[in-house]
PDB file of N, CA and C in Angstrom:
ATOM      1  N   UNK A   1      16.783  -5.889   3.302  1.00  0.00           N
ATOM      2  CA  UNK A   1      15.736  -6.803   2.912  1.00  0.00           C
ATOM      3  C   UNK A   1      16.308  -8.130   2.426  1.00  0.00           C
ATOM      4  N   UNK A   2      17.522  -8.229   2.811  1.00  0.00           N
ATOM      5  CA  UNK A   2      18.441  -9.365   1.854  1.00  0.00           C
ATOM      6  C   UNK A   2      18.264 -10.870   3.372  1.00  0.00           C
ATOM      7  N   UNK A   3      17.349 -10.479   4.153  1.00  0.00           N
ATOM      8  CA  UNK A   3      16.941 -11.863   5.314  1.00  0.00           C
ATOM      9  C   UNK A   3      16.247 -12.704   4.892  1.00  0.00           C
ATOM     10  N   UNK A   4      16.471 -14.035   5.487  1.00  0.00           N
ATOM     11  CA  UNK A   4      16.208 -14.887   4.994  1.00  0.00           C
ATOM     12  C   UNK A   4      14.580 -14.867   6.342  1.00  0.00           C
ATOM     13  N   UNK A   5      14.672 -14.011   6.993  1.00  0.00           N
ATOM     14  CA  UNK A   5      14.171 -13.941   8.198  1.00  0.00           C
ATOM     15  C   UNK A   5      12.165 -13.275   8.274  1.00  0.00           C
ATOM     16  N   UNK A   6      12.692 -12.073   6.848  1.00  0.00           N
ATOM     17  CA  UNK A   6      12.027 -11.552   6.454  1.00  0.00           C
ATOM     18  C   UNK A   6      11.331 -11.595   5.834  1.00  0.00           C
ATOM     19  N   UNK A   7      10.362 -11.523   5.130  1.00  0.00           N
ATOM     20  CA  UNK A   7       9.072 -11.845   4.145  1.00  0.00           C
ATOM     21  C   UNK A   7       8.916 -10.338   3.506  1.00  0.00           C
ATOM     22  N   UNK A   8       9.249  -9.824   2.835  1.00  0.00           N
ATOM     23  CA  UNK A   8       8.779  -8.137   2.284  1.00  0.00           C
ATOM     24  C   UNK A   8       7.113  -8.453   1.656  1.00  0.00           C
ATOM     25  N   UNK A   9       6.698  -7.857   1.762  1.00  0.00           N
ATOM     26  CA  UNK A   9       4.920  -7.798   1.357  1.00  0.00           C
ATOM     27  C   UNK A   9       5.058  -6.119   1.159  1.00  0.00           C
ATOM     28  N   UNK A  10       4.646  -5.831  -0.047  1.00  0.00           N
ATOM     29  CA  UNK A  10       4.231  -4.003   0.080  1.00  0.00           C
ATOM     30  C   UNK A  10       2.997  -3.998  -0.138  1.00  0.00           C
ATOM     31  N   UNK A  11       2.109  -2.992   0.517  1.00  0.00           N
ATOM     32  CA  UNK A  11       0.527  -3.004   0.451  1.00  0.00           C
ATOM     33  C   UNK A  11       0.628  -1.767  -0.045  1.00  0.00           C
ATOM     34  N   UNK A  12       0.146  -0.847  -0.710  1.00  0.00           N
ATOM     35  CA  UNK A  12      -0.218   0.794  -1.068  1.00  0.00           C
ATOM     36  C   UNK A  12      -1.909   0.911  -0.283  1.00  0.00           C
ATOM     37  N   UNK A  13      -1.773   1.645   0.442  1.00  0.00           N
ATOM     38  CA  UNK A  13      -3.348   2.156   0.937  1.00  0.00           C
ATOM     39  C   UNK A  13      -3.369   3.377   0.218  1.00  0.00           C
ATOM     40  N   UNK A  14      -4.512   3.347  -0.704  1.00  0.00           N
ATOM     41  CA  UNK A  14      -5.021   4.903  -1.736  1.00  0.00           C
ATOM     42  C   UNK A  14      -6.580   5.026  -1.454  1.00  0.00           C
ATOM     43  N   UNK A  15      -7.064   6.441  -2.001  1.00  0.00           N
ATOM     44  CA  UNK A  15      -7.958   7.069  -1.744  1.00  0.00           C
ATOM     45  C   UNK A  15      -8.133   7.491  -3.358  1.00  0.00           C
ATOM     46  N   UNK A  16      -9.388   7.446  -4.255  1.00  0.00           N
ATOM     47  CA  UNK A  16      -9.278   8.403  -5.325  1.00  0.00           C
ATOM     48  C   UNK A  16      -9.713   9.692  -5.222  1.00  0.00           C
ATOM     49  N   UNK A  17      -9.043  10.270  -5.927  1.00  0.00           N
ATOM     50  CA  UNK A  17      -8.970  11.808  -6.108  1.00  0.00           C
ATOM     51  C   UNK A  17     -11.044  12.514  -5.864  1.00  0.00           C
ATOM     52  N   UNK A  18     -11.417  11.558  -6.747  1.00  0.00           N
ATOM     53  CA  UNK A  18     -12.671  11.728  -6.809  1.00  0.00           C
ATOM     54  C   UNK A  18     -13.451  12.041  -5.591  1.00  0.00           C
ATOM     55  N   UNK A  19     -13.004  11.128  -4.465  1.00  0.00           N
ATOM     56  CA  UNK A  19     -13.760  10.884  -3.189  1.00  0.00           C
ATOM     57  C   UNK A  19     -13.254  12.157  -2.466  1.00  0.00           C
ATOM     58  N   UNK A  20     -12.385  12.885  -2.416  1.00  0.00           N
ATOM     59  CA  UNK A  20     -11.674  13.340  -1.709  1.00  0.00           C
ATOM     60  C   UNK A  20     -12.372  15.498  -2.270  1.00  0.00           C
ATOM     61  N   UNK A  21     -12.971  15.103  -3.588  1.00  0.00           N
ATOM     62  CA  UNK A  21     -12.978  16.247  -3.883  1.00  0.00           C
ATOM     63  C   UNK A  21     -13.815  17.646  -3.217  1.00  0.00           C
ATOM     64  N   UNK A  22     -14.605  17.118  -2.340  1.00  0.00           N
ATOM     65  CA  UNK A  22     -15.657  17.803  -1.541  1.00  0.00           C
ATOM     66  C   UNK A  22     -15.363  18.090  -0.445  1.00  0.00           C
ATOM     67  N   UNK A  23     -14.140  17.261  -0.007  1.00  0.00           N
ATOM     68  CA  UNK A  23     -13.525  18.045   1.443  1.00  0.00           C
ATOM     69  C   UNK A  23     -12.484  19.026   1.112  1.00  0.00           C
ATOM     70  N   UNK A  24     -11.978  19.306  -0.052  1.00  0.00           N
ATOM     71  CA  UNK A  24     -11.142  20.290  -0.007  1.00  0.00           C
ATOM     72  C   UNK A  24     -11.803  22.114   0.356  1.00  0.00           C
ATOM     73  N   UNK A  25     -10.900  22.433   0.679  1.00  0.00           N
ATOM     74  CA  UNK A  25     -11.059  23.716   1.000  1.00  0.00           C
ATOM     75  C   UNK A  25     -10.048  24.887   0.853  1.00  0.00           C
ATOM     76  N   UNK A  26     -10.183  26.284   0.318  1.00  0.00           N
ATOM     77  CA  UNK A  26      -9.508  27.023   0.063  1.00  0.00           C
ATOM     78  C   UNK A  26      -8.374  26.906   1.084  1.00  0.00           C
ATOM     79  N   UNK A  27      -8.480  26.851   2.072  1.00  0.00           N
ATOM     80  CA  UNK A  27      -8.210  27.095   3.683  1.00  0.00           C
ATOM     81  C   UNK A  27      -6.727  25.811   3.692  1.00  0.00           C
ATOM     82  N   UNK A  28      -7.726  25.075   3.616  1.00  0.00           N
ATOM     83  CA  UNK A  28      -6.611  23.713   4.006  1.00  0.00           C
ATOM     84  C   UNK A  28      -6.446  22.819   2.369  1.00  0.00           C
ATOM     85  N   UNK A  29      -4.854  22.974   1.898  1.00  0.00           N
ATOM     86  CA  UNK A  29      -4.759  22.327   0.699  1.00  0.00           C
ATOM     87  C   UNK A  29      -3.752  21.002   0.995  1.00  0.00           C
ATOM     88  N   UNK A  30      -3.880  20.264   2.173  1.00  0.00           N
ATOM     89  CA  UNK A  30      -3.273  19.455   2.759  1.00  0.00           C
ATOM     90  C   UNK A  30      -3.425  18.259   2.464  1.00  0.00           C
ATOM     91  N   UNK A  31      -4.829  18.144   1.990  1.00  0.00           N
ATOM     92  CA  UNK A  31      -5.097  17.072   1.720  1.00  0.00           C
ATOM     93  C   UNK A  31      -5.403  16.518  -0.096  1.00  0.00           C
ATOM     94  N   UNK A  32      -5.342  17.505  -0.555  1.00  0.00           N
ATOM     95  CA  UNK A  32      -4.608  17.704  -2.377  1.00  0.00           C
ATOM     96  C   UNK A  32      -3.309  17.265  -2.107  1.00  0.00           C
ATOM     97  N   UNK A  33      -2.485  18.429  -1.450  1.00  0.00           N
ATOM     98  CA  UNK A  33      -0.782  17.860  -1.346  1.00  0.00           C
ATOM     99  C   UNK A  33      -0.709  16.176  -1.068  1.00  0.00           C
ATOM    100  N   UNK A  34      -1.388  16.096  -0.170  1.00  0.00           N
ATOM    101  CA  UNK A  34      -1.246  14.692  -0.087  1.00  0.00           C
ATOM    102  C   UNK A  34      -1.594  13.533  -1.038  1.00  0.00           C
ATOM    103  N   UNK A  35      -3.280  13.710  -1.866  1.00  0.00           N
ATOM    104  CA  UNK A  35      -3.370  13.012  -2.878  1.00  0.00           C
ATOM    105  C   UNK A  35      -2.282  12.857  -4.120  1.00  0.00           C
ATOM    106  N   UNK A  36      -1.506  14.250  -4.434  1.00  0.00           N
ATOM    107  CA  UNK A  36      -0.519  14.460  -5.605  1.00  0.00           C
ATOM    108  C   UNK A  36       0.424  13.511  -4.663  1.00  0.00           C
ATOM    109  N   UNK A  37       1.028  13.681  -3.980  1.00  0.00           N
ATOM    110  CA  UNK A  37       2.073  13.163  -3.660  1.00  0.00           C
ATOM    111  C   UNK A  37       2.037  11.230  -3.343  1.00  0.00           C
ATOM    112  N   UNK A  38       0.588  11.078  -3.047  1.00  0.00           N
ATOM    113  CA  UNK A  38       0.454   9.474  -2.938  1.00  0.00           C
ATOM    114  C   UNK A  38       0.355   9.258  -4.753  1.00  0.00           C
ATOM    115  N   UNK A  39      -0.211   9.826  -5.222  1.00  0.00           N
ATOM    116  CA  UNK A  39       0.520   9.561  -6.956  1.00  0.00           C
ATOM    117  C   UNK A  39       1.299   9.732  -7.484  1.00  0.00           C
ATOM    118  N   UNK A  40       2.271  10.574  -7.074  1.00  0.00           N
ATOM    119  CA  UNK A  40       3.302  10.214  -7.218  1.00  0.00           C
ATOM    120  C   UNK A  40       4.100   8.973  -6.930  1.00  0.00           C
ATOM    121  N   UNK A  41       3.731   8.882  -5.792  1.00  0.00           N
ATOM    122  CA  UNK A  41       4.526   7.695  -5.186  1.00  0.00           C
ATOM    123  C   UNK A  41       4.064   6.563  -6.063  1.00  0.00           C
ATOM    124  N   UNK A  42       2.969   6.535  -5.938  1.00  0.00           N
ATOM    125  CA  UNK A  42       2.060   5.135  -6.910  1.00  0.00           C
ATOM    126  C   UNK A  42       2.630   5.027  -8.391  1.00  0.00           C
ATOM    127  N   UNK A  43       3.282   6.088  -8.983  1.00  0.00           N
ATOM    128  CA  UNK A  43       3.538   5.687 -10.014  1.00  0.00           C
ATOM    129  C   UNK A  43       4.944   5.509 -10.131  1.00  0.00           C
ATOM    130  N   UNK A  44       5.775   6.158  -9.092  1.00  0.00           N
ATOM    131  CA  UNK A  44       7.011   5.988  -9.237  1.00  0.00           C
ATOM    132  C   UNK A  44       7.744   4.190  -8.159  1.00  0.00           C
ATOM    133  N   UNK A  45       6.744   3.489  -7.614  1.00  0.00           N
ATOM    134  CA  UNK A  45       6.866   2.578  -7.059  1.00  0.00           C
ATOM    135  C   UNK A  45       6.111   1.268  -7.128  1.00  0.00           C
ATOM    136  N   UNK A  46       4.836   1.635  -7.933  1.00  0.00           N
ATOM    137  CA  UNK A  46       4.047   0.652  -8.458  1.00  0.00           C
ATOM    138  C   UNK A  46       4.756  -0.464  -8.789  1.00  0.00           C
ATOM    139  N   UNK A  47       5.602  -0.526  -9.247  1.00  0.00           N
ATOM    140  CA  UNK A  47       6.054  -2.056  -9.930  1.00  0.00           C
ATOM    141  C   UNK A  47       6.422  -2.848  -8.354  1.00  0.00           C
ATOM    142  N   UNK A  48       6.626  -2.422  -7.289  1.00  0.00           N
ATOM    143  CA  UNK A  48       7.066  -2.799  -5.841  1.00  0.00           C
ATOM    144  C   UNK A  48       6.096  -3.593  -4.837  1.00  0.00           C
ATOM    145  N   UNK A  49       4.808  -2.690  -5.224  1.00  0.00           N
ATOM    146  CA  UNK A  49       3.656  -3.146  -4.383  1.00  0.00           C
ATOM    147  C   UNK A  49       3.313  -4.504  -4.305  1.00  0.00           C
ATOM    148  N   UNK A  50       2.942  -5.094  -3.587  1.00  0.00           N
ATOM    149  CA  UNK A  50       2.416  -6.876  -4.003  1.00  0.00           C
ATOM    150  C   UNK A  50       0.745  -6.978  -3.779  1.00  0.00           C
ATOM    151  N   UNK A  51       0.404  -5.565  -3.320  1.00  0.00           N
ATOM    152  CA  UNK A  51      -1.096  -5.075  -3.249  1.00  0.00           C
ATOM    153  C   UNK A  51      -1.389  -3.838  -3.394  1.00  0.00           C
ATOM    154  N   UNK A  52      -2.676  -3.286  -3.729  1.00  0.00           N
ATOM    155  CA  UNK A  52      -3.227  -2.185  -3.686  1.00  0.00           C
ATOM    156  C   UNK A  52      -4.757  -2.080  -3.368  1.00  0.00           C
ATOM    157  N   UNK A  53      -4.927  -1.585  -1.878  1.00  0.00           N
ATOM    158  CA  UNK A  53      -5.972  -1.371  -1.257  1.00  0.00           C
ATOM    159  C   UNK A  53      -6.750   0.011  -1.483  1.00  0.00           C
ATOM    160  N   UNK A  54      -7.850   0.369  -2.021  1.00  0.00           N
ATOM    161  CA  UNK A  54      -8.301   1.844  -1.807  1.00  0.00           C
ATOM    162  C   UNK A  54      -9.464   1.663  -0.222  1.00  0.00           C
ATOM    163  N   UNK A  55      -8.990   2.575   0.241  1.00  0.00           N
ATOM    164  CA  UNK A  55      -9.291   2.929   1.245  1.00  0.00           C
ATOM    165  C   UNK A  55     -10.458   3.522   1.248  1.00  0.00           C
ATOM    166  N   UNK A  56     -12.331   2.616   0.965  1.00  0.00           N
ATOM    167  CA  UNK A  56     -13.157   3.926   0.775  1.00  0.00           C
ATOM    168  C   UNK A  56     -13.708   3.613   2.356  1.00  0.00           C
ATOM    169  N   UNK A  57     -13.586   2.211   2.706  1.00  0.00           N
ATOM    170  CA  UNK A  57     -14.121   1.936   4.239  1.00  0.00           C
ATOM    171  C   UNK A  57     -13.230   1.664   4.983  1.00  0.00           C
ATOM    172  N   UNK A  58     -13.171   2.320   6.196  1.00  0.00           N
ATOM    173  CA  UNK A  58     -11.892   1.726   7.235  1.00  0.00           C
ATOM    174  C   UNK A  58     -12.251   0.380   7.712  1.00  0.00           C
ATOM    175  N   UNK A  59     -13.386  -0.153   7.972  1.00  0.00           N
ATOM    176  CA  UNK A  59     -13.658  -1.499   8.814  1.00  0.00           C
ATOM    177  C   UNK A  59     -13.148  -2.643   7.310  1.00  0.00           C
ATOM    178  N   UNK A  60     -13.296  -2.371   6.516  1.00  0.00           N
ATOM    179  CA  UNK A  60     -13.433  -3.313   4.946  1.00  0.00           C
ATOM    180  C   UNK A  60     -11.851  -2.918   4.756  1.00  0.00           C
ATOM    181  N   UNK A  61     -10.876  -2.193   5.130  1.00  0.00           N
ATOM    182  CA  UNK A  61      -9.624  -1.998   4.596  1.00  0.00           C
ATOM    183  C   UNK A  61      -8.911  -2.996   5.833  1.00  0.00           C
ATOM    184  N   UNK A  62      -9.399  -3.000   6.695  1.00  0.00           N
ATOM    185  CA  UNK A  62      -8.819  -3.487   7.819  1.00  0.00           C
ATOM    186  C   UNK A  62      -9.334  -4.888   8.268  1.00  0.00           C
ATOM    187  N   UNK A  63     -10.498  -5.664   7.085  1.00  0.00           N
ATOM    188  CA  UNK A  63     -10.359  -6.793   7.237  1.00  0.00           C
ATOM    189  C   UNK A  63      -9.569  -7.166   5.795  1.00  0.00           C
ATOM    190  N   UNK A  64      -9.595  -6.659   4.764  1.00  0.00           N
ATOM    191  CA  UNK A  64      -8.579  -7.133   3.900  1.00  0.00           C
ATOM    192  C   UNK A  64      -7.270  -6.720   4.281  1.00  0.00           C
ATOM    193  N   UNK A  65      -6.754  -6.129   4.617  1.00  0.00           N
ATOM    194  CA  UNK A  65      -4.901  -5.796   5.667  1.00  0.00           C
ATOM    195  C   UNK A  65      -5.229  -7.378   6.185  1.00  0.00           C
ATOM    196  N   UNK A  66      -5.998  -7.569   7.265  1.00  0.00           N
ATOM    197  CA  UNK A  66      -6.055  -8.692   7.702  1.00  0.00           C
ATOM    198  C   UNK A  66      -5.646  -9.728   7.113  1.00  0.00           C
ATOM    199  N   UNK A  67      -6.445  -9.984   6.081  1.00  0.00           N
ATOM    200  CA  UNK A  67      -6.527 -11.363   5.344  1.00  0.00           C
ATOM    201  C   UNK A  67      -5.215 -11.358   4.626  1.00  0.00           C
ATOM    202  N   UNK A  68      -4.799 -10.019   4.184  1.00  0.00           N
ATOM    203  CA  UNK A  68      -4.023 -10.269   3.297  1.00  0.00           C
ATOM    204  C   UNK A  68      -2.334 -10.522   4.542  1.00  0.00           C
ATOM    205  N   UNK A  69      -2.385 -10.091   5.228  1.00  0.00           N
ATOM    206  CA  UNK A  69      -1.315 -10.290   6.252  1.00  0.00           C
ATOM    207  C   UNK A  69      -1.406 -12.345   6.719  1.00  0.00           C
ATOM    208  N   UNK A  70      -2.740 -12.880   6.722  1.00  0.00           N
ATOM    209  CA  UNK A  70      -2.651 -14.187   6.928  1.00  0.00           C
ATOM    210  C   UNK A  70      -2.274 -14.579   5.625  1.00  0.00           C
ATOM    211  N   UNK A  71      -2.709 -14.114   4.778  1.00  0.00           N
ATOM    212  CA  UNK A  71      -2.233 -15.081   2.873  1.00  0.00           C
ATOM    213  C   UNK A  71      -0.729 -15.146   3.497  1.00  0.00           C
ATOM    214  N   UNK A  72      -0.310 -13.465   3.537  1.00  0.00           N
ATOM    215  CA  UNK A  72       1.635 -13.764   3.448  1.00  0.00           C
ATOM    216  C   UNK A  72       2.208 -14.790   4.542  1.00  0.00           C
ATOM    217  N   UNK A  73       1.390 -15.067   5.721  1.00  0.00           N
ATOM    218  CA  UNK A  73       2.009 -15.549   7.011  1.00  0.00           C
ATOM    219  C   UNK A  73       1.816 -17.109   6.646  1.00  0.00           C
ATOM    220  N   UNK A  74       0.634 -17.640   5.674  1.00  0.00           N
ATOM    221  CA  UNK A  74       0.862 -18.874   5.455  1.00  0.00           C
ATOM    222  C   UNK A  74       0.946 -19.324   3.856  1.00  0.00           C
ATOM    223  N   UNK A  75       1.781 -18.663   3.163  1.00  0.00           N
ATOM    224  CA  UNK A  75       1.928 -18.838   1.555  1.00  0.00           C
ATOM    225  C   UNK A  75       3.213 -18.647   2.034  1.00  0.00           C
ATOM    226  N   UNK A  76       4.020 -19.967   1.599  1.00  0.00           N
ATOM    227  CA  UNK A  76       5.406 -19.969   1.431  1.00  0.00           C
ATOM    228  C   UNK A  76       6.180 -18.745   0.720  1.00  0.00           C
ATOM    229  N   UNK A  77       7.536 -18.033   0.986  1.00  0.00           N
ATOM    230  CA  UNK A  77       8.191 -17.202   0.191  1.00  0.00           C
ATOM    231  C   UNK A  77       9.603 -17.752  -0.406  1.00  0.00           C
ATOM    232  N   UNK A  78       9.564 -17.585  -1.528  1.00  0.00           N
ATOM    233  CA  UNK A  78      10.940 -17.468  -2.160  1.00  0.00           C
ATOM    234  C   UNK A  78      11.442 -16.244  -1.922  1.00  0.00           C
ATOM    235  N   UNK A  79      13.249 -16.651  -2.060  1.00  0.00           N
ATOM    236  CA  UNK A  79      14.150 -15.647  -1.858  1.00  0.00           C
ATOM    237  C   UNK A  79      15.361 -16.484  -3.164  1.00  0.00           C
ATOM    238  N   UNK A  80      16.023 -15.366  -3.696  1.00  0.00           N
ATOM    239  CA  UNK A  80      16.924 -15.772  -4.532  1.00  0.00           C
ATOM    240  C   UNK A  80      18.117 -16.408  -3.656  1.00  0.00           C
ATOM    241  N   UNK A  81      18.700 -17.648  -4.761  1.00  0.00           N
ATOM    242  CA  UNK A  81      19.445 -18.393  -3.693  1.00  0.00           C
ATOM    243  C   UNK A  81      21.056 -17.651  -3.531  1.00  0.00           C
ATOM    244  N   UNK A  82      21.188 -16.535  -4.183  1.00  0.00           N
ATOM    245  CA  UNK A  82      22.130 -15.828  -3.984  1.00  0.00           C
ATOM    246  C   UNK A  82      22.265 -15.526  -2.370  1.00  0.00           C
ATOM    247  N   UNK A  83      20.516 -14.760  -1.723  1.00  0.00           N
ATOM    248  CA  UNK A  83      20.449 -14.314  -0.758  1.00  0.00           C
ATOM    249  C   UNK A  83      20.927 -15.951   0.324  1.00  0.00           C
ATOM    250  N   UNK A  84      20.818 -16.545  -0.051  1.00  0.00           N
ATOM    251  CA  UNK A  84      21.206 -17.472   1.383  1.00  0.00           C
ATOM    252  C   UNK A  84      22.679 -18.428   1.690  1.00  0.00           C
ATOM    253  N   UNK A  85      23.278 -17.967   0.485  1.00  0.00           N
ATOM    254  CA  UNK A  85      24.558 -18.412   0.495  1.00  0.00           C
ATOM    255  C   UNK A  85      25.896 -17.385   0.483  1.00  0.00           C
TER     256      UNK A  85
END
């Protein structure tokens, strides 16, 4: 990530626990494993993110991805001047 080439942007796409609670099923605990483990991640990487999207609509997540992909493509980035010398 040390390019001068590169732009890093981290987005987190989450779901709350809440929304999720009515599809679980004895049967399939795949999608618990998965909520624990995206909190995990969220808390062990949070300070990284430069966004956080919850995911309750796909058409509304995918015009903010959008927008937020044009903010980074035309908002200048700094890089430490270590990285370019």
């Amino acid at each position: 990530m040390h390019f001068l080439s590169l732009n890093g942007h981290y987005i987190f796409l989450l779901i709350h626990g809440f929304l999720l609670f009515d599809v679980f099923t004895e049967q399939d605990s795949s999608l618990e494993r998965l909520l624990h483990e995206s909190e995990l991640l969220e808390k062990a990487y949070e300070h990284y993110f430069d966004r956080k999207i919850i995911n309750n609509d796909i058409e509304e997540t995918i015009q903010i991805l959008r927008h937020s992909l044009d903010e980074v493509s035309l908002t200048p980035q700094w890089v430490p001047v270590s990285w370019v010398y």
